[in-house]
Protein backbone atom coordinates (compact mmCIF):
# COMPACT_ATOMS: atom_id res chain seq x y z
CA UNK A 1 0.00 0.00 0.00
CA UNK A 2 1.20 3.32 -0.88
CA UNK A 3 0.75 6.48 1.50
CA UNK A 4 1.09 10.22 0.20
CA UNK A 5 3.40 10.58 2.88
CA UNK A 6 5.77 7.25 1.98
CA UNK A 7 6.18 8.94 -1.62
CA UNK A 8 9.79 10.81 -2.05
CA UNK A 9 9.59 13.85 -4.21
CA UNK A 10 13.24 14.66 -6.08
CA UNK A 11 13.60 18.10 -6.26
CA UNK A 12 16.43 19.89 -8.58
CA UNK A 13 16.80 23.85 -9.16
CA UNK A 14 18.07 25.21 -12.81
CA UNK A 15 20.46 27.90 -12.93
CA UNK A 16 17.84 30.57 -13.19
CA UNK A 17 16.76 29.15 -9.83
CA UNK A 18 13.64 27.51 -11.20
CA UNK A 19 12.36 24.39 -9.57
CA UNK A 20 11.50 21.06 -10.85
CA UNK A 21 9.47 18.45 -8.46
CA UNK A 22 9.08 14.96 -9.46
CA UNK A 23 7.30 12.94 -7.41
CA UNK A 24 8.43 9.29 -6.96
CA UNK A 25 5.56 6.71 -6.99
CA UNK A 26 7.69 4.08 -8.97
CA UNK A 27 11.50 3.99 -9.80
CA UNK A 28 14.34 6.36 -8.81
CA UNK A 29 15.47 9.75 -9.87
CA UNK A 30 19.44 9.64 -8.35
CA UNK A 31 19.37 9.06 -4.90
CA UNK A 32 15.77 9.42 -4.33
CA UNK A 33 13.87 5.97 -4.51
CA UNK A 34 10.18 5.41 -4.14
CA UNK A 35 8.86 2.80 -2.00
CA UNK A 36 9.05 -1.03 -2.68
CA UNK A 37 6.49 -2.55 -4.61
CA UNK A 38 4.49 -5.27 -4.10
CA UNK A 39 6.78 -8.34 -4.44
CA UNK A 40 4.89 -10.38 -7.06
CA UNK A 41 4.70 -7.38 -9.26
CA UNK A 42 6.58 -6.65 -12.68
CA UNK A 43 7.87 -3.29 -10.75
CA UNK A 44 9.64 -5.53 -8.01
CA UNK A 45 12.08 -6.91 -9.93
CA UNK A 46 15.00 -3.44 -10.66
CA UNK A 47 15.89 -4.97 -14.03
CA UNK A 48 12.45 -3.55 -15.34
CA UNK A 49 12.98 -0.18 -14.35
CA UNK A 50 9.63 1.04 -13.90
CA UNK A 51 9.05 4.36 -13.18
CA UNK A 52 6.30 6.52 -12.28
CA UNK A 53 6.98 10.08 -11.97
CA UNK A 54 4.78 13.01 -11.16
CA UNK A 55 6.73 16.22 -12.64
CA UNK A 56 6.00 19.93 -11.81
CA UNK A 57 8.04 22.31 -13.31
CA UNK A 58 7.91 26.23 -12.55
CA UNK A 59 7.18 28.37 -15.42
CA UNK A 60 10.69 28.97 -17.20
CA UNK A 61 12.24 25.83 -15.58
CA UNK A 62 14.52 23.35 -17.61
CA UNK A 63 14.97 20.03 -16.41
CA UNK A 64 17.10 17.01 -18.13
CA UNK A 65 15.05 13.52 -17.79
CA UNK A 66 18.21 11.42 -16.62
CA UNK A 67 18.80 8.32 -19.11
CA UNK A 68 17.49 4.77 -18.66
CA UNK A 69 18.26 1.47 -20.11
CA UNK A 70 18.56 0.83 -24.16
CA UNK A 71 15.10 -1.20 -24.76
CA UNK A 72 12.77 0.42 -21.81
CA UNK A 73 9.93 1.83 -23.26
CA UNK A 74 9.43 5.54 -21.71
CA UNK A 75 6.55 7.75 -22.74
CA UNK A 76 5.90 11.45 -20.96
CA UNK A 77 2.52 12.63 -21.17
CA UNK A 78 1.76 16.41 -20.85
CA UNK A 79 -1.26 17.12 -18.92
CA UNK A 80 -1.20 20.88 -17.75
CA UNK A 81 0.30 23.88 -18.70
CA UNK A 82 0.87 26.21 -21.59
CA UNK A 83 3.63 25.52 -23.88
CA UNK A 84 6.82 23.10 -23.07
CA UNK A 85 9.90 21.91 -25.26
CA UNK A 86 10.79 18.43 -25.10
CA UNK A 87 14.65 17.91 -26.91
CA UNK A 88 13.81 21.71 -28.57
CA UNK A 89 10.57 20.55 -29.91
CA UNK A 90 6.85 22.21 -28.69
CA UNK A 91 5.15 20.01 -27.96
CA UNK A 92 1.26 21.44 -26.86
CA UNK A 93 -0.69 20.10 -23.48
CA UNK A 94 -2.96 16.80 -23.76
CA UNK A 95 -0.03 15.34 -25.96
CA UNK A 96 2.08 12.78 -24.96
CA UNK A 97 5.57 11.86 -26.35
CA UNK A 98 7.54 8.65 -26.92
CA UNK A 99 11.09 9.00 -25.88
CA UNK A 100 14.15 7.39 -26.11
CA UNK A 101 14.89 5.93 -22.78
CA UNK A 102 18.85 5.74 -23.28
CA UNK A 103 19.29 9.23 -24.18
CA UNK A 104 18.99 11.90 -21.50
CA UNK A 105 16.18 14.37 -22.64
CA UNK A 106 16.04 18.35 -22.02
CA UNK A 107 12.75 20.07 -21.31
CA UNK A 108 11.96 23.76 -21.12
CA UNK A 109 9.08 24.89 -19.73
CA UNK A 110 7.09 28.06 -20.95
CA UNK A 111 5.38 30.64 -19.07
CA UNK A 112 2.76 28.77 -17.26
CA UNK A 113 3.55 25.36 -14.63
CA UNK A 114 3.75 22.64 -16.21
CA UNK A 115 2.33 19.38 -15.07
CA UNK A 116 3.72 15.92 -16.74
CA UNK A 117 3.48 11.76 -16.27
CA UNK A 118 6.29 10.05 -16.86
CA UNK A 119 5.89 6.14 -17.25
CA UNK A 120 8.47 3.79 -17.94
CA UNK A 121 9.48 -0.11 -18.11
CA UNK A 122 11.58 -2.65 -20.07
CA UNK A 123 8.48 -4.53 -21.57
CA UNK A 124 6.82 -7.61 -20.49
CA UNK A 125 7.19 -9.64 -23.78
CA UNK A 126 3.57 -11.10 -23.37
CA UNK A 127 0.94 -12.16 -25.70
CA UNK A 128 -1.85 -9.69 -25.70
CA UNK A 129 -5.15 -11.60 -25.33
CA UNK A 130 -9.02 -9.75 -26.52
């Protein structure tokens, strides 16, 4: 069971002194590592690296996304704000982006906070059953 309070938030400041919160329900940002999972999950096992992250960013913030494995699937979905740049492209809110997991990504947030979801894993390799 997960309790607000259990839930680390990683917290990192930009040059221009602009803040970016991520909080931790899945995975780890550096040192910061969000609370075991249930064991007979898919998130129990490290080699999976799934990661939930909550991300607030101040308006004018930059943040890098740190890198994961080559092969984990990581998508970033943009729920609030006004305008961000995700590797130097806008990208507009209610879009979502497919990134490359190995490769550390740069985003710039416009004048408004911005709100993201950040989900990640290696994937399961299962058949998919209707």
């Amino acid at each position: 069971m997960l309790w607000a309070e259990d839930i680390p938030v990683y917290k990192e400041t930009d040059p221009n002194g602009k803040i970016t919160e991520a909080t931790i329900v899945a995975g780890t940002i550096g040192d910061v590592v969000a609370p075991l999972p249930a064991p007979d999950s898919w998130a129990a096992d490290p080699a999976n690296e799934v990661g939930i992250w909550l991300i607030k960013m101040q308006a004018h913030a930059t943040w890098t996304i740190p890198p994961a494995s080559l092969g984990t699937d990581r998508r970033l979905y943009f729920y609030r704000g006004a305008d961000i740049k995700i590797a130097g492209m806008h990208i507009p809110p209610y879009h979502s982006v497919e990134l490359l997991a190995d490769q550390p990504v740069v985003l710039e947030n416009g004048n408004e906070d911005a709100f993201l979801l950040l989900l990640q894993g290696q994937p399961i390799n299962e058949p998919i059953v209707q």
